[in-house]
Protein backbone atom coordinates (compact mmCIF):
# COMPACT_ATOMS: atom_id res chain seq x y z
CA UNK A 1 1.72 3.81 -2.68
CA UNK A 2 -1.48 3.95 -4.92
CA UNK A 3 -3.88 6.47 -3.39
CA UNK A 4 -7.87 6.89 -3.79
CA UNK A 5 -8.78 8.58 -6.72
CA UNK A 6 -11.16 11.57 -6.29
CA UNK A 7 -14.10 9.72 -3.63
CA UNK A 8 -10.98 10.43 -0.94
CA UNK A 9 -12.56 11.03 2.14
CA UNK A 10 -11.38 10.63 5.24
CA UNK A 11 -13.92 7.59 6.40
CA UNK A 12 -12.52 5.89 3.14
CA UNK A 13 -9.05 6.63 4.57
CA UNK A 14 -10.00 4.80 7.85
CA UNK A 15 -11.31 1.74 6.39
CA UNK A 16 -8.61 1.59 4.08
CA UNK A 17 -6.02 1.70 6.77
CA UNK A 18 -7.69 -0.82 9.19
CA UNK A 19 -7.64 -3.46 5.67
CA UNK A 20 -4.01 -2.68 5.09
CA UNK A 21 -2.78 -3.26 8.25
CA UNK A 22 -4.94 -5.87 9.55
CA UNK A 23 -6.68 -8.71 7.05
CA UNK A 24 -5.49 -7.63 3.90
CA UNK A 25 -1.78 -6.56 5.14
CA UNK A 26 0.46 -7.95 2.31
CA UNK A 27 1.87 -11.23 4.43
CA UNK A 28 -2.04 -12.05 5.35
CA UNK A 29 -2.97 -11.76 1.66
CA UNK A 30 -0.17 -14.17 0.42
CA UNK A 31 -0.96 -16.52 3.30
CA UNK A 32 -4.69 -16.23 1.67
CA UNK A 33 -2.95 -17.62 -1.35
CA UNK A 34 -1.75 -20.75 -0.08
CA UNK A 35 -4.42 -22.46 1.01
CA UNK A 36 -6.66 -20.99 -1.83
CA UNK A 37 -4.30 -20.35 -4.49
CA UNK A 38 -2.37 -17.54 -6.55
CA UNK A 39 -4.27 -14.40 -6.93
CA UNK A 40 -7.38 -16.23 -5.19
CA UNK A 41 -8.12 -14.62 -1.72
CA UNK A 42 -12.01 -16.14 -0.77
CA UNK A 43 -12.61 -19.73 0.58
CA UNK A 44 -12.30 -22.60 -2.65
CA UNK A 45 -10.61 -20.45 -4.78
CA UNK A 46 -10.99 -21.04 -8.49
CA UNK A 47 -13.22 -24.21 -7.09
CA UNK A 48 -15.79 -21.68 -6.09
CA UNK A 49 -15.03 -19.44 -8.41
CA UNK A 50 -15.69 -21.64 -10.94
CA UNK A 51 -19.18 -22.64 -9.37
CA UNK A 52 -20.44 -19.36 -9.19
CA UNK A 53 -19.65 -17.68 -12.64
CA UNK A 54 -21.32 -20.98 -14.00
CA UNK A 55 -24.87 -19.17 -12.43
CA UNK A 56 -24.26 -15.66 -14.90
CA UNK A 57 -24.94 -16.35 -17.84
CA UNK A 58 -21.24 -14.90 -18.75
CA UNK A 59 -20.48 -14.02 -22.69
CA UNK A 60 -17.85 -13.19 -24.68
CA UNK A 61 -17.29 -9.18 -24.59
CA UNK A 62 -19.67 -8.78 -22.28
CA UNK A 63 -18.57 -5.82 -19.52
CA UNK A 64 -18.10 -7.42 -16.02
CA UNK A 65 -18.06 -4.90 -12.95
CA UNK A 66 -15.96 -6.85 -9.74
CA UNK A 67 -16.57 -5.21 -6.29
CA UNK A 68 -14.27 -6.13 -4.19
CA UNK A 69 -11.85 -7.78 -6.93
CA UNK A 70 -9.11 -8.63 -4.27
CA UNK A 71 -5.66 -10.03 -5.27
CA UNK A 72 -7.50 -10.58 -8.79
CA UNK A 73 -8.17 -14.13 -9.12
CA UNK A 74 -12.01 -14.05 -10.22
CA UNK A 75 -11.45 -11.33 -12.74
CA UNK A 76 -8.33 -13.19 -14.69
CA UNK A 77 -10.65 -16.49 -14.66
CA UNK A 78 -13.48 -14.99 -16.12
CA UNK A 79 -11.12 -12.70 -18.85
CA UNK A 80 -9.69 -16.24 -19.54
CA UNK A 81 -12.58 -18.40 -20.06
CA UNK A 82 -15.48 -16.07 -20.94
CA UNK A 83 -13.59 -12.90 -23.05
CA UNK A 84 -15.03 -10.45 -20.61
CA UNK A 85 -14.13 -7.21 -19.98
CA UNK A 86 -13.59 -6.80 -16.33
CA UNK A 87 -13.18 -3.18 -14.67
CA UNK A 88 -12.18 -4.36 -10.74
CA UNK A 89 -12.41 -1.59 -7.73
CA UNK A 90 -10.89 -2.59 -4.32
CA UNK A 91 -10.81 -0.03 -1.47
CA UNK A 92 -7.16 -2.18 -0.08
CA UNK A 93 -3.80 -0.49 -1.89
CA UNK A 94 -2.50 -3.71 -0.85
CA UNK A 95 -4.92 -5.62 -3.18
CA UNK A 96 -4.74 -3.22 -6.05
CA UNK A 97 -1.02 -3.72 -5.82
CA UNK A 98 -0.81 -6.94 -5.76
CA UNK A 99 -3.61 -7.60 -8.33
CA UNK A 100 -1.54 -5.29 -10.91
CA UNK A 101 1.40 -6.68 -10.05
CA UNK A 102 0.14 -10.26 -11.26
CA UNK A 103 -1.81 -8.81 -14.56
CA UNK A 104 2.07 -7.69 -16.09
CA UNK A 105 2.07 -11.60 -16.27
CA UNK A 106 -1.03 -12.71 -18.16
CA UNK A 107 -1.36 -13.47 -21.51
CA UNK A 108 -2.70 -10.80 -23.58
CA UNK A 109 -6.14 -11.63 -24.35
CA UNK A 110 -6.47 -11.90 -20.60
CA UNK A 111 -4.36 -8.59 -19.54
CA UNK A 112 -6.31 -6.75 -21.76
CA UNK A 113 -9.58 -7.50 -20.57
CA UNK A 114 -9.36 -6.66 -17.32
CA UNK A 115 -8.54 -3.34 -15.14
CA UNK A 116 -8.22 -2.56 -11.48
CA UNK A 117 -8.75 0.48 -9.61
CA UNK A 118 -8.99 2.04 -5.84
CA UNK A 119 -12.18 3.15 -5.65
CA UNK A 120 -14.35 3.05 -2.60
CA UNK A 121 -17.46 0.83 -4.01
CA UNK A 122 -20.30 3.06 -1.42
CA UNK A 123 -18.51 6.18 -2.36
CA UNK A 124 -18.12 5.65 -6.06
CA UNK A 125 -20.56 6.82 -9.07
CA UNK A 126 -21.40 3.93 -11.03
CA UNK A 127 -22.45 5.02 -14.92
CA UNK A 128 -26.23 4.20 -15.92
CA UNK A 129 -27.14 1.22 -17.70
CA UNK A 130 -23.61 0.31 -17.92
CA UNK A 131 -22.61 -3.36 -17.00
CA UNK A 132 -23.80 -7.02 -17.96
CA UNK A 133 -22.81 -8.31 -14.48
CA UNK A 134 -22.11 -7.04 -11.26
CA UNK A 135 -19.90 -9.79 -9.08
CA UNK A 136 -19.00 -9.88 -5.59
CA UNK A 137 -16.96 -12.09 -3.63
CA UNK A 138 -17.24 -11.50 0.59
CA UNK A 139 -16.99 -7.86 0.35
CA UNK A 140 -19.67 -5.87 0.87
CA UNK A 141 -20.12 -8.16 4.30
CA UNK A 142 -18.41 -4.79 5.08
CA UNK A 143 -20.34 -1.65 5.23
CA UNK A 144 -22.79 -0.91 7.35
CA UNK A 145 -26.95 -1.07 6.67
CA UNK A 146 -27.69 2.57 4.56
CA UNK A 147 -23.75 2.03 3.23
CA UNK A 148 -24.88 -1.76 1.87
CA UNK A 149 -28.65 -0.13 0.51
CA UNK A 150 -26.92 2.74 -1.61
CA UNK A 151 -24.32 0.23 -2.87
CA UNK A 152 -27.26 -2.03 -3.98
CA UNK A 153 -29.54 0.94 -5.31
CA UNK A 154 -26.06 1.71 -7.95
CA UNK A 155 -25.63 -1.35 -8.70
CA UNK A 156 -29.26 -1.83 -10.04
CA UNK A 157 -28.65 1.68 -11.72
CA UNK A 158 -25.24 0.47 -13.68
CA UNK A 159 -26.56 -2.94 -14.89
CA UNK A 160 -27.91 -2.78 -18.90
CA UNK A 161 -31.63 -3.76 -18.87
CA UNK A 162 -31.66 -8.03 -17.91
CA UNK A 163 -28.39 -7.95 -16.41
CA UNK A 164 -27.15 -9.97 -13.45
CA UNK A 165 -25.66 -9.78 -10.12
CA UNK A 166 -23.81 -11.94 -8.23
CA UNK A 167 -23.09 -12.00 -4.66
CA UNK A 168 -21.00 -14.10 -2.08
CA UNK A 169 -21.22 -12.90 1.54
CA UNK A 170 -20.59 -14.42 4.26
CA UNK A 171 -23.99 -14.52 6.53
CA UNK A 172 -25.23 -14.87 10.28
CA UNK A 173 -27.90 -17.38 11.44
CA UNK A 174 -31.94 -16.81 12.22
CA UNK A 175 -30.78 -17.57 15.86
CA UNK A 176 -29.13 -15.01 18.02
CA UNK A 177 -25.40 -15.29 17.45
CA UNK A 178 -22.87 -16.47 20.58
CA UNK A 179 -20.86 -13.78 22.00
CA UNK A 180 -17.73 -15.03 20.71
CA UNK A 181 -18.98 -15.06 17.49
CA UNK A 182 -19.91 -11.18 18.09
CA UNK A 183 -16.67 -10.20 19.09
CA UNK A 184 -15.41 -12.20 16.03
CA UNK A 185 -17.86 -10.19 13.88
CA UNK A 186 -16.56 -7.06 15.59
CA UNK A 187 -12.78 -7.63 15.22
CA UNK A 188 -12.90 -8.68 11.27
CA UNK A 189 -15.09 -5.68 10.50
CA UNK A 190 -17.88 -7.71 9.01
CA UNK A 191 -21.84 -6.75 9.50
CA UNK A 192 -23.48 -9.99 8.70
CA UNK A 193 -27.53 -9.74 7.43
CA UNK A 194 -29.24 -13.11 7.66
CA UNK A 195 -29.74 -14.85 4.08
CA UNK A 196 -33.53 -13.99 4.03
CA UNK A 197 -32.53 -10.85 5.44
CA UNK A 198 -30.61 -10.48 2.65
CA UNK A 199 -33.05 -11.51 -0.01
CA UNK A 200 -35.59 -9.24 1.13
CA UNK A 201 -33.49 -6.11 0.70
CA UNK A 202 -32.55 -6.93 -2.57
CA UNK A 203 -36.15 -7.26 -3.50
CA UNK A 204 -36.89 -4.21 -1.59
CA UNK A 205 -34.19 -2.34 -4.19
CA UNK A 206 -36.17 -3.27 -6.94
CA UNK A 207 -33.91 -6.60 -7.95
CA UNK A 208 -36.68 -9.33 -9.93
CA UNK A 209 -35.74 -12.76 -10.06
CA UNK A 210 -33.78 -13.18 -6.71
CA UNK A 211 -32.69 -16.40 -5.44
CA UNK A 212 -30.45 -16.03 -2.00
CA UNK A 213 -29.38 -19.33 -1.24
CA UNK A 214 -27.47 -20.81 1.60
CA UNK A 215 -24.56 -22.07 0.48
CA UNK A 216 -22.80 -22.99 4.26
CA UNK A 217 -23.08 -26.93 3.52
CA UNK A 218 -20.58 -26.43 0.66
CA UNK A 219 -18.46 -24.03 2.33
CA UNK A 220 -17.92 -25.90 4.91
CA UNK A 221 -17.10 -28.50 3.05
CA UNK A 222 -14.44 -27.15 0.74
CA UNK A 223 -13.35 -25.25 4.33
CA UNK A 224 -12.28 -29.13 5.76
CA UNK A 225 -10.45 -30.18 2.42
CA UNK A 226 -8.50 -26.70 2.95
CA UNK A 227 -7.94 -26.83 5.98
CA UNK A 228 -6.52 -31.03 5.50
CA UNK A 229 -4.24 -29.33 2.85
CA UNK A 230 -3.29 -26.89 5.11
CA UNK A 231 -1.74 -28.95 7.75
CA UNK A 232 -0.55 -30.76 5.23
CA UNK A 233 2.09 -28.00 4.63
CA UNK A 234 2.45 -27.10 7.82
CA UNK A 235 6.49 -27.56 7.78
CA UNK A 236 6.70 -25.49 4.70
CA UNK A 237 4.27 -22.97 5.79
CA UNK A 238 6.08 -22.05 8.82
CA UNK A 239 9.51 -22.25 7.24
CA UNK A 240 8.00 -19.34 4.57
CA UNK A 241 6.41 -17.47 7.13
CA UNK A 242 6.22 -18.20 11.06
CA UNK A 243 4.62 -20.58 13.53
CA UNK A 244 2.71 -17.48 14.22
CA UNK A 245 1.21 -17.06 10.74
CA UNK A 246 0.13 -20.82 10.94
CA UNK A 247 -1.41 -20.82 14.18
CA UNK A 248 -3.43 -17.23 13.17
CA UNK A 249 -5.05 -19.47 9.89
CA UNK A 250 -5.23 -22.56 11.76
């Protein structure tokens, strides 16, 4: 098994077991995959994924940092379609695993261009003035407050002078959340900022230019045309996996 390079610590250690063995164990990462598709792990998939590089600016060789770059999926789409270098860290061995085990079957030009790694992303030096983008997809909905801040104040180190970040997280309402939505919060491991809430620490870091927009319309949205195509397979499903498995998705 892959193990942390040298940010080990032993609070890594514990948040790297509880994603191993709970939402990114290796049967809840392929079950990710089919509703949202091979090496795609977030809600949409390459819909979404799509929809969001569109907003970067993306160029060919330009050097793309991916926090939180899962089974893979966003990094081999933007290789593919932009020529990007992608480097992309994951604290899950699971992810890393299974995100190397898919590059042996890329092309080339896409293989090539991008690189994964175990590195714990609040832990982890980022070089100075370093990367054209920083992307994101529903991961640093994980650390805590001062964790998120010092993630944010490296990230705004490593970027080059005008470069970009991009972040999906998941996000809580301006009204106080029901309790079951608490324990919900609790249980997944997720410490959800408002949107504005959100905005206003960026700004606070010293990001220019940011725009945090609420994107739960569309989410929801592409959430009801999964979630059709996921009963849709229902018989397969099960006979893959286990009535279990489908009733823990549905």
């Amino acid at each position: 098994m892959p193990v942390l390079s040298s940010y080990d610590n032993e609070a890594s250690r514990k948040e790297q077991k509880f994603l191993d063995s709970n939402q990114y164990s290796r049967n809840g990462i392929t079950r990710y995959e089919e509703i949202f598709g091979k090496t795609f792990v977030s809600v949409g998939g390459e819909t979404t994924t799509r929809e969001f590089v569109t907003m970067i600016g993306l160029a060919p060789d330009m050097k793309v940092l991916d926090i939180g770059s899962g089974a893979g999926g966003s990094a081999f789409y933007m290789a593919r379609n932009y020529k990007v270098d992608v480097q992309g860290i994951d604290l899950s061995t699971n992810m890393n695993s299974i995100s190397l085990d898919y590059r042996k079957e890329m092309e080339p030009d896409v293989k090539h261009r991008c690189h994964f790694y175990i590195e714990d992303a609040d832990k982890m030096e980022f070089p100075e003035n370093f990367f054209d983008v920083v992307y994101s997809r529903d991961t640093i909905m994980h650390f805590k407050d001062e964790e998120r801040r010092k993630v944010y104040r490296n990230i705004l180190k490593t970027l080059k002078p005008g470069g970009k970040l991009l972040v999906s997280d998941y996000c809580k309402g301006e009204k106080p959340s029901p309790r079951e939505f608490i324990e919900y919060e609790k249980q997944r491991g997720y410490n959800l900022w408002t949107v504005k809430a959100y905005g206003e620490m960026l700004e606070k870091t010293g990001f220019i230019n940011v725009k945090a927009l609420d994107k739960t319309d569309r989410m929801v949205e592409i959430m009801k045309m999964e979630l059709k195509k996921f009963h849709g397979m229902k018989d397969n499903f099960v006979k893959k996996y286990s009535q279990k498995d489908f009733n823990d998705l549905d």
